[in-house]
C-alpha atoms as a PDB file:
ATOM      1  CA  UNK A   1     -50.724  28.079  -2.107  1.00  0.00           C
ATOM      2  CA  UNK A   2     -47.611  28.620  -3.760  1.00  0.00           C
ATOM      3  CA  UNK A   3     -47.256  32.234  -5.989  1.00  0.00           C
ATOM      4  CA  UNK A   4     -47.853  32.394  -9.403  1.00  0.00           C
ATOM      5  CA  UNK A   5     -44.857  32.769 -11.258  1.00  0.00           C
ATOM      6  CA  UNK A   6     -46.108  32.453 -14.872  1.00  0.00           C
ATOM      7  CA  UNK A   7     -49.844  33.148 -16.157  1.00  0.00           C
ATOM      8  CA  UNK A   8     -50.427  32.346 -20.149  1.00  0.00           C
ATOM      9  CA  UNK A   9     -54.006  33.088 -21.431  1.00  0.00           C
ATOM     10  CA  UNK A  10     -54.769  32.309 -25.481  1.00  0.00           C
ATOM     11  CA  UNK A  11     -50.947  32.582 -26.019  1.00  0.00           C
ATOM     12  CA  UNK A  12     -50.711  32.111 -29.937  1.00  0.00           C
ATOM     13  CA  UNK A  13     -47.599  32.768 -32.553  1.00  0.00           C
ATOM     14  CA  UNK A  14     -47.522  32.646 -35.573  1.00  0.00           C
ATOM     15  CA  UNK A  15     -44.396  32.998 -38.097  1.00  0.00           C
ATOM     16  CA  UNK A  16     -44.181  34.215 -41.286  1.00  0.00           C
ATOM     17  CA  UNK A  17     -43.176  31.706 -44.261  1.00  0.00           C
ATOM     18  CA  UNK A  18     -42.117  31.879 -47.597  1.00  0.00           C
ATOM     19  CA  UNK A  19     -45.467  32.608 -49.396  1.00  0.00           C
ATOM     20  CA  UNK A  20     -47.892  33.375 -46.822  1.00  0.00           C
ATOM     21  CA  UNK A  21     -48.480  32.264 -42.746  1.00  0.00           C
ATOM     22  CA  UNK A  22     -46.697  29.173 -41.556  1.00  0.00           C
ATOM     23  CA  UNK A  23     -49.032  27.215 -39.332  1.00  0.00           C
ATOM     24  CA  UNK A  24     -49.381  27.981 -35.792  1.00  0.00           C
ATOM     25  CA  UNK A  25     -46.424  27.436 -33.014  1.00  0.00           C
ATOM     26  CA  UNK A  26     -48.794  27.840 -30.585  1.00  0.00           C
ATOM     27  CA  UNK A  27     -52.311  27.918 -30.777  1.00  0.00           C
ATOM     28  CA  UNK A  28     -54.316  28.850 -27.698  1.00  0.00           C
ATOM     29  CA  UNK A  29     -51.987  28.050 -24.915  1.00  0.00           C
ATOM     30  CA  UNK A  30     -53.262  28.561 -21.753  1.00  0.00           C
ATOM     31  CA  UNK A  31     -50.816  27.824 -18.870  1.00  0.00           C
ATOM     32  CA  UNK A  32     -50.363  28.667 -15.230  1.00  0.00           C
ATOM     33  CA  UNK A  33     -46.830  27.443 -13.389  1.00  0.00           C
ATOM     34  CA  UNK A  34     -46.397  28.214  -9.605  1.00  0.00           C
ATOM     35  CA  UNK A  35     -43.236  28.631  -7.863  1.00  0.00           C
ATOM     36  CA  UNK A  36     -40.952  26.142  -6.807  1.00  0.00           C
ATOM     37  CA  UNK A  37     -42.539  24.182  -9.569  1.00  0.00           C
ATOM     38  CA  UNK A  38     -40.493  21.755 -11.950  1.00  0.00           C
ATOM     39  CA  UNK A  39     -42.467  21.326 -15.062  1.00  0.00           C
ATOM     40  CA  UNK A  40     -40.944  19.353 -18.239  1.00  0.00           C
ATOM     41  CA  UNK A  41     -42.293  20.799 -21.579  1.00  0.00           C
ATOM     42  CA  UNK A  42     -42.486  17.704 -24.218  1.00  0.00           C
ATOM     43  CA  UNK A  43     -43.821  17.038 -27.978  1.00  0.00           C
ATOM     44  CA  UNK A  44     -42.471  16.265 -31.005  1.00  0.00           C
ATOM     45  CA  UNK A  45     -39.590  18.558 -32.851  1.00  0.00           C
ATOM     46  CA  UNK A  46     -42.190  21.415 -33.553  1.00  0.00           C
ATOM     47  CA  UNK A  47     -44.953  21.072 -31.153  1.00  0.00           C
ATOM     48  CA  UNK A  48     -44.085  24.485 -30.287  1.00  0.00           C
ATOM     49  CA  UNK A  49     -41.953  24.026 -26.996  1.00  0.00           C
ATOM     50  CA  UNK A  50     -38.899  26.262 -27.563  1.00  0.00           C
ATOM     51  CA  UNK A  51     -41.206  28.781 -29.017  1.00  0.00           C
ATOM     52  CA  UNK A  52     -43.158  28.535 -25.813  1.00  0.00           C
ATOM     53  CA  UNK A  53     -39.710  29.020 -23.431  1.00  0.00           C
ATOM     54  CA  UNK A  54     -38.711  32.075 -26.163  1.00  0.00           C
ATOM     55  CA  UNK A  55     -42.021  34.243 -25.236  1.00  0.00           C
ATOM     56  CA  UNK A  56     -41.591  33.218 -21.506  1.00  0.00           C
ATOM     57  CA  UNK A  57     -38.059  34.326 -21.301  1.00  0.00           C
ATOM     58  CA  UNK A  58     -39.249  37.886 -23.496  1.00  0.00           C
ATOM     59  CA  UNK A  59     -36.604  36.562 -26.187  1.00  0.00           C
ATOM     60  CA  UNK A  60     -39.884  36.187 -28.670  1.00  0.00           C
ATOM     61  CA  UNK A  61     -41.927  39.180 -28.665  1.00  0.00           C
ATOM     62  CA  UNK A  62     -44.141  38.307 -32.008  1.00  0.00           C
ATOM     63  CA  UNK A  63     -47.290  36.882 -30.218  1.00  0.00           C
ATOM     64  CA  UNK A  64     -50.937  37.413 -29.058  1.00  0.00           C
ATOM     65  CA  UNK A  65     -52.397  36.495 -25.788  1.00  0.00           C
ATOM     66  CA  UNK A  66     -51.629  37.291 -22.147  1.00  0.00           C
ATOM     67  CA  UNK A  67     -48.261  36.254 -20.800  1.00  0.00           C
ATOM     68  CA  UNK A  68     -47.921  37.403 -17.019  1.00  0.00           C
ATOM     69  CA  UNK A  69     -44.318  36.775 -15.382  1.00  0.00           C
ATOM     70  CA  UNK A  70     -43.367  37.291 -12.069  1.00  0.00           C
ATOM     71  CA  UNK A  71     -46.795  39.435 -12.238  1.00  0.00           C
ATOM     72  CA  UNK A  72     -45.282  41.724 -15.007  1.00  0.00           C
ATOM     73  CA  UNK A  73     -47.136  41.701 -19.009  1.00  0.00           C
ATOM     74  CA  UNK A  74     -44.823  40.590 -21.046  1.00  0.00           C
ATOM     75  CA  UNK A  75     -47.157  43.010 -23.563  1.00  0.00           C
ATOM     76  CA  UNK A  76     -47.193  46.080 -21.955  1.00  0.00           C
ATOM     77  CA  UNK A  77     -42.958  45.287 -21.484  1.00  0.00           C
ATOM     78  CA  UNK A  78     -41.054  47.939 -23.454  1.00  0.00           C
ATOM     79  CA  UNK A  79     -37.391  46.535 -24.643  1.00  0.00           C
ATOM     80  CA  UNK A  80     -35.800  48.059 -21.061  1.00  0.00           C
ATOM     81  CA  UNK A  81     -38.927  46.732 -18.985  1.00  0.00           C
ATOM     82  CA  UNK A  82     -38.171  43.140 -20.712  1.00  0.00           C
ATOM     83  CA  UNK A  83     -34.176  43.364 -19.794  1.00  0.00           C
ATOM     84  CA  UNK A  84     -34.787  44.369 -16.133  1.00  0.00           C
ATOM     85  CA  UNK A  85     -37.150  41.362 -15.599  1.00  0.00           C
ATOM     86  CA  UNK A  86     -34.444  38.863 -16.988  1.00  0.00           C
ATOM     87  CA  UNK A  87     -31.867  40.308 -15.391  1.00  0.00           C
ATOM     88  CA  UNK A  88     -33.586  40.194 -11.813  1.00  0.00           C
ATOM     89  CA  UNK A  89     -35.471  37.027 -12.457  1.00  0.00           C
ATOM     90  CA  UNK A  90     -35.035  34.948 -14.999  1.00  0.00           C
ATOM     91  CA  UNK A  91     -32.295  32.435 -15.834  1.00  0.00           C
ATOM     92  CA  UNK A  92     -31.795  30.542 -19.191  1.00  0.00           C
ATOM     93  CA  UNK A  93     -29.895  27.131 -20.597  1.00  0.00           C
ATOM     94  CA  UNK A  94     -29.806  26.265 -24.046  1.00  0.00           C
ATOM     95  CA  UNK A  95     -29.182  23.536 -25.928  1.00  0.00           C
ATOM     96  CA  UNK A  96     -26.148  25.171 -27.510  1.00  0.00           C
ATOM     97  CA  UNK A  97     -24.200  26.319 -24.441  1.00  0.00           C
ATOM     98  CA  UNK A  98     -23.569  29.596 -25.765  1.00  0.00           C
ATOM     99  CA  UNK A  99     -20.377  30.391 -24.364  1.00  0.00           C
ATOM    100  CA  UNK A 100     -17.698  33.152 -25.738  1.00  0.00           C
ATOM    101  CA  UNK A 101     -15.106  31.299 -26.887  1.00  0.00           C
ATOM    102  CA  UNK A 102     -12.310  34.004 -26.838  1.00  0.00           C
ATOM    103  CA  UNK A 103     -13.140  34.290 -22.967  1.00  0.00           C
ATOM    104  CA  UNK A 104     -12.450  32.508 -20.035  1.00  0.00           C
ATOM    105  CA  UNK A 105     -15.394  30.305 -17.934  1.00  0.00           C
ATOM    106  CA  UNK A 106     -14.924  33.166 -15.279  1.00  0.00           C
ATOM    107  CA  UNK A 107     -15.808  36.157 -17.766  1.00  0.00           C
ATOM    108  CA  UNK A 108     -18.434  33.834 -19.706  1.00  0.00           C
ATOM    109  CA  UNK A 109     -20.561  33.545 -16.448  1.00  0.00           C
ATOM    110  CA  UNK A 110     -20.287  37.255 -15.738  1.00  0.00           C
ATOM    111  CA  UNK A 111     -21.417  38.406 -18.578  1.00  0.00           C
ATOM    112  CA  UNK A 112     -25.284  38.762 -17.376  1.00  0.00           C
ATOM    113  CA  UNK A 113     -23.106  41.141 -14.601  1.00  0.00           C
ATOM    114  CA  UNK A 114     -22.360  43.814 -17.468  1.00  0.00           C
ATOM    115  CA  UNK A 115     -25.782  44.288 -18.463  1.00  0.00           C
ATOM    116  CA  UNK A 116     -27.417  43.982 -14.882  1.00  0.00           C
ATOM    117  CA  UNK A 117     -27.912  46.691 -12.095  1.00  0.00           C
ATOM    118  CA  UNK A 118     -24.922  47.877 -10.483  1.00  0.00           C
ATOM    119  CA  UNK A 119     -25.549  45.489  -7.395  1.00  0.00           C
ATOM    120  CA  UNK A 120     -24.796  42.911  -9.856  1.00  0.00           C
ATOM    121  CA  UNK A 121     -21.788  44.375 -11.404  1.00  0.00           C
ATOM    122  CA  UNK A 122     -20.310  44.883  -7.963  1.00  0.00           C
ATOM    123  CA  UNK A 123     -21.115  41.199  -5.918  1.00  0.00           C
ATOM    124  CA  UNK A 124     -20.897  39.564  -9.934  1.00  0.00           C
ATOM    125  CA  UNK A 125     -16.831  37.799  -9.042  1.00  0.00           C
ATOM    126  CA  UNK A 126     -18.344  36.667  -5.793  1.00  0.00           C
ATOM    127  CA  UNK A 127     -21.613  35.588  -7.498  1.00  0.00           C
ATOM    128  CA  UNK A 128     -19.457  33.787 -10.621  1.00  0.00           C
ATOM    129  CA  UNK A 129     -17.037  31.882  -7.800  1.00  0.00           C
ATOM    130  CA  UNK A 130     -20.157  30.278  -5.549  1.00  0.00           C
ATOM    131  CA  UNK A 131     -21.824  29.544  -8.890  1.00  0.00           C
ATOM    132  CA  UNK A 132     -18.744  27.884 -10.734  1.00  0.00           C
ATOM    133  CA  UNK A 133     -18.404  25.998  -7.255  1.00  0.00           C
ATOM    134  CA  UNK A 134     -21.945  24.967  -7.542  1.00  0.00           C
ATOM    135  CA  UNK A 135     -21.314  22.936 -10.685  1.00  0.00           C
ATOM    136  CA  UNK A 136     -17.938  22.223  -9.507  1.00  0.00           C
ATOM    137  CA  UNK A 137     -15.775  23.893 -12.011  1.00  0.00           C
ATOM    138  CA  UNK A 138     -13.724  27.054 -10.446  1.00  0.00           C
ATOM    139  CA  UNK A 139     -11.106  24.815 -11.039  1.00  0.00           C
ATOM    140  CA  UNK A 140     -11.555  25.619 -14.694  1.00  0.00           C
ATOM    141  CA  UNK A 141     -12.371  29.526 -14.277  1.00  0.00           C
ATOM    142  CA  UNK A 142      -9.345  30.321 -15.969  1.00  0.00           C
ATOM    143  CA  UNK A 143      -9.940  28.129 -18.761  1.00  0.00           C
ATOM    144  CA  UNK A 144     -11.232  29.025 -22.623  1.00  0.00           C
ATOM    145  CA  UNK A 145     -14.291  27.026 -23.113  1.00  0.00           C
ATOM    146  CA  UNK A 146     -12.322  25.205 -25.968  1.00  0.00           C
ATOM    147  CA  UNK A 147     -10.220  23.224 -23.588  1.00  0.00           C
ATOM    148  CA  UNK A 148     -13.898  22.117 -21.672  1.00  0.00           C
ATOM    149  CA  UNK A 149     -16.122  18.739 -22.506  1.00  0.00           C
ATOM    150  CA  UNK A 150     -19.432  19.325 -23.749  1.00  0.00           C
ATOM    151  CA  UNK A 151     -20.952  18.471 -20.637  1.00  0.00           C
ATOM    152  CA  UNK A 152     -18.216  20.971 -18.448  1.00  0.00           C
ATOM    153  CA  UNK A 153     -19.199  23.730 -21.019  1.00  0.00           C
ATOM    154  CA  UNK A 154     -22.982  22.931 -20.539  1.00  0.00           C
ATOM    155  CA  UNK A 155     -22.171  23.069 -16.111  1.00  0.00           C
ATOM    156  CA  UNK A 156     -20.685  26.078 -17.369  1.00  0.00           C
ATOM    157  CA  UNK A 157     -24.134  27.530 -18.525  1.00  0.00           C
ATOM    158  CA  UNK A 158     -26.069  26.513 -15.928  1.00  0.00           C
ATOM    159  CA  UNK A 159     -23.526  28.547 -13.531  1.00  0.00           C
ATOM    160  CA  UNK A 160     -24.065  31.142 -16.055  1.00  0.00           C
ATOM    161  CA  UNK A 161     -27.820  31.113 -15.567  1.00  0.00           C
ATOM    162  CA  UNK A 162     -27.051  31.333 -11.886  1.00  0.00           C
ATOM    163  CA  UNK A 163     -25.291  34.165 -11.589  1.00  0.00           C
ATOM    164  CA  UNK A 164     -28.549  36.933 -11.067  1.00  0.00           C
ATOM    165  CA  UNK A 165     -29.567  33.972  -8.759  1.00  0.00           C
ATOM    166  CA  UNK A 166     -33.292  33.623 -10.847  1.00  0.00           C
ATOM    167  CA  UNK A 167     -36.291  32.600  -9.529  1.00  0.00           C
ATOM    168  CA  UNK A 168     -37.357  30.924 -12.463  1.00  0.00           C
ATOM    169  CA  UNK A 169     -35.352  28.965 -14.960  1.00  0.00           C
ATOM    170  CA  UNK A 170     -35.922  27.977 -18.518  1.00  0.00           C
ATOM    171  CA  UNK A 171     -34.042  25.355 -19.892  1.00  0.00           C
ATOM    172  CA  UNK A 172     -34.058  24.322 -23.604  1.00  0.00           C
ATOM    173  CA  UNK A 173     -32.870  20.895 -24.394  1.00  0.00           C
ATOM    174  CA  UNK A 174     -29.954  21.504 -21.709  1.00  0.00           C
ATOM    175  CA  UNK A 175     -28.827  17.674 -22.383  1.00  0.00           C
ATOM    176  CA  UNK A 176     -29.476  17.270 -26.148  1.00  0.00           C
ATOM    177  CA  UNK A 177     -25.924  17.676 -26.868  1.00  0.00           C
ATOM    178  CA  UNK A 178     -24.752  15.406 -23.842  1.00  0.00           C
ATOM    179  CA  UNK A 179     -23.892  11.826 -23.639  1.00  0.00           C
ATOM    180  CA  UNK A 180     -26.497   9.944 -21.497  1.00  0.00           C
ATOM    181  CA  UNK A 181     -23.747   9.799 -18.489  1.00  0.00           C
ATOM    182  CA  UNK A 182     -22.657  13.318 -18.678  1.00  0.00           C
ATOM    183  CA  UNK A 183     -26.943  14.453 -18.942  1.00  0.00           C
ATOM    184  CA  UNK A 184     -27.715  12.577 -15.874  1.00  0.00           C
ATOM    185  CA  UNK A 185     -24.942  14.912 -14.094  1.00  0.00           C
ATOM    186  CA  UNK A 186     -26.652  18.172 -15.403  1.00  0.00           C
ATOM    187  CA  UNK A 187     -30.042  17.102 -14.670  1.00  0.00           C
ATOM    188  CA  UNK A 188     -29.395  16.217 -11.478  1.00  0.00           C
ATOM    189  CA  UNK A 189     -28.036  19.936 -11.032  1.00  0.00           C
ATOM    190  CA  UNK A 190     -30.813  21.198 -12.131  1.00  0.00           C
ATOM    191  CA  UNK A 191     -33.100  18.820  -9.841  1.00  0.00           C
ATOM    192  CA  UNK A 192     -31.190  20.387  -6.831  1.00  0.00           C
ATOM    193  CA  UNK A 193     -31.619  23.962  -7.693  1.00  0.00           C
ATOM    194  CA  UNK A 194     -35.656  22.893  -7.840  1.00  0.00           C
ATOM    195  CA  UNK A 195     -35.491  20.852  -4.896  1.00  0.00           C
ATOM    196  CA  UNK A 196     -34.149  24.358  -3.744  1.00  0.00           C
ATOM    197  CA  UNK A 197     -36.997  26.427  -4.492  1.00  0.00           C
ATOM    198  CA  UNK A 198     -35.976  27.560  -7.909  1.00  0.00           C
ATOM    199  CA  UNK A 199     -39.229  27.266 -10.563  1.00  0.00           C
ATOM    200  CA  UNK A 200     -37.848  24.923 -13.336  1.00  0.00           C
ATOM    201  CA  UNK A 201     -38.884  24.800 -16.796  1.00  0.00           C
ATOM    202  CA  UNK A 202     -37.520  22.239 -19.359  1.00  0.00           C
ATOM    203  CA  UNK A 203     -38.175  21.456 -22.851  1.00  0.00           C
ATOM    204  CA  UNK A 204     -37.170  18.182 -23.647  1.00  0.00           C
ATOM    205  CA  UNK A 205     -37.812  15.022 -25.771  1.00  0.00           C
ATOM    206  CA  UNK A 206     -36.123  12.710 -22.923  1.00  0.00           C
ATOM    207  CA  UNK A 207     -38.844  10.983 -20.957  1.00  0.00           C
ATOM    208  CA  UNK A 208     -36.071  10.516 -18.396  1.00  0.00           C
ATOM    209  CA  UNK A 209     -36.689  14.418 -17.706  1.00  0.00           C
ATOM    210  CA  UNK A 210     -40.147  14.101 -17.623  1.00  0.00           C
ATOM    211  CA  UNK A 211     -40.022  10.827 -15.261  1.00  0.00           C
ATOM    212  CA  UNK A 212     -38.238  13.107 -12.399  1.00  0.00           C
ATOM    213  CA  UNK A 213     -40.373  16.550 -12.392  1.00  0.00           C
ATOM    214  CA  UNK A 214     -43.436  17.105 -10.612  1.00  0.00           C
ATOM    215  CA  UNK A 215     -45.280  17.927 -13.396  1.00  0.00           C
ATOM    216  CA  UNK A 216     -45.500  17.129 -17.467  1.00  0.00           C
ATOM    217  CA  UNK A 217     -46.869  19.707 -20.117  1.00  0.00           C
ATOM    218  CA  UNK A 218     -47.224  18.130 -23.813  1.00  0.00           C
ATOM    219  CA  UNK A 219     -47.611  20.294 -26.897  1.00  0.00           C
ATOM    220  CA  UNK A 220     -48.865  18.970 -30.061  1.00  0.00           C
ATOM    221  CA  UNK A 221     -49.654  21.149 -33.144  1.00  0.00           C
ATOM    222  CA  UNK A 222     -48.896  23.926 -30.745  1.00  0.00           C
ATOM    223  CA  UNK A 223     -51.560  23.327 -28.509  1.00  0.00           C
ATOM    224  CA  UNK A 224     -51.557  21.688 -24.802  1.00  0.00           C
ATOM    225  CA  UNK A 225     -52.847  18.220 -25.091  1.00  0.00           C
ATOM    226  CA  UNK A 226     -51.701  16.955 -21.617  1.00  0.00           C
ATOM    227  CA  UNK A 227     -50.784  18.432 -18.189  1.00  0.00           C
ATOM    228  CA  UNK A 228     -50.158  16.443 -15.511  1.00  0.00           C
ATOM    229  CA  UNK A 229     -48.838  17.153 -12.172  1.00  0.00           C
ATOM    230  CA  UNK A 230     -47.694  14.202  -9.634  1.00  0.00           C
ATOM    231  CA  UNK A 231     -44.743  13.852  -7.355  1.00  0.00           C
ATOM    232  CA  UNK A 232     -41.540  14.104  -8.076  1.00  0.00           C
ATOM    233  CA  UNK A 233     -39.417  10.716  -8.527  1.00  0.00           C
ATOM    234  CA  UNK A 234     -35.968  11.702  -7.112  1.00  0.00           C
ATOM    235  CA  UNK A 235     -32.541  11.668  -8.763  1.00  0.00           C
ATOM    236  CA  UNK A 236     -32.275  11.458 -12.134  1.00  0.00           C
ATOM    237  CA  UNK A 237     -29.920   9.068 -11.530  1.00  0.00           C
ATOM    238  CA  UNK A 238     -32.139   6.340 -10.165  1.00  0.00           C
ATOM    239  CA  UNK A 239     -34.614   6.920 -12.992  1.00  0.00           C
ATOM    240  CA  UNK A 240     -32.032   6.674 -15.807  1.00  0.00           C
ATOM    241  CA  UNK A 241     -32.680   3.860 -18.636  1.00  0.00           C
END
């Protein structure tokens, strides 16, 4: 039996609104996701699924529950306990991209490098060449992200996310801002680095995600209303509409 890699017990969060308590993001999430796992997190726009990725990845620290990664409470985590489990395990893709724009695609994806250990720091330009190779863009290492498509700047991120070489990665609407064509390449990335072993976590809307990974969480009202686990379809290619 594959490791655990996350545990979630009662997980609920709450945020505050303009005259009082908003409803729930998440109400009572319980969730266990073992590795090598590719799980798509679905629901309507705010079921609660980028809230969910945000406590996973210790970006949202505003919640009650139990949230176990890698074996570690995220609860017990102080601020420095939080950054040294990203930075040795934990990869993220957003929506967004999130690149510098006044630096090249070489110094965006070493910037987890600067805040890392010093192993990092010292194999990071080694680390940032295989990865930008990965996605096929050292070609472009030189470049601002200005000069990249959307979908070169989001192959960008994913190298990005790459670069600590994480066991787990969450990925937040990674082809949202794509064009179907250009999403199917990114997916497909992301299918390989799963196929590889890598724990995969996607929130998404686009059942063509879902369709491909071995297993489908839906949130409604913050709460899971469907988990289902089956096998994996294949390239995202073949399943595309």
């Amino acid at each position: 039996m594959n490791e655990v890699v996350v545990q979630v017990r009662g997980l609920t969060r709450v945020h505050p609104g303009q005259g009082g308590e908003r409803p729930p993001a998440l109400q009572g999430v319980d969730l266990v996701i073992r590795a090598g796992e590719g799980v798509a997190v679905v629901g309507r726009s705010g079921s609660g699924k980028t809230t969910l990725l945000n406590v996973l990845g210790g970006l949202d620290r505003h919640w009650t529950g139990e949230v176990l990664v890698q074996g570690r409470d995220l609860g017990r985590l102080g601020d420095e306990g939080i950054s040294d489990l990203r930075n040795r395990h934990l990869g993220f893709v957003f929506q967004a991209f999130h690149l510098l724009p006044h630096m090249t695609v070489r110094e965006n994806v070493l910037l987890p490098s600067w805040f890392g250990d010093r192993s990092l720091l010292r194999d990071g330009p080694d680390r940032a060449e295989a990865a930008l190779r990965r996605v096929g863009l050292w070609d472009r290492a030189g470049d601002l992200p200005g000069r990249l498509s959307a979908g070169e700047r989001q192959r960008v991120a994913v190298a990005r996310a790459l670069l600590n070489r994480p066991s787990l990665l969450l990925c937040d609407e990674p082809t949202g801002n794509l064009d179907p064509e250009t999403g199917l390449v990114v997916l497909d990335l992301l299918l390989d680095l799963n196929r590889e072993g890598t724990t995969l976590v996607i929130a998404t809307h686009e059942d063509r995600i879902s369709r491909v990974l071995g297993r489908t969480v839906e949130l409604r009202e913050g709460r899971v209303v469907r988990d289902v686990t089956r096998d994996p379809v294949g390239s995202a290619g073949r399943e595309a509409p």
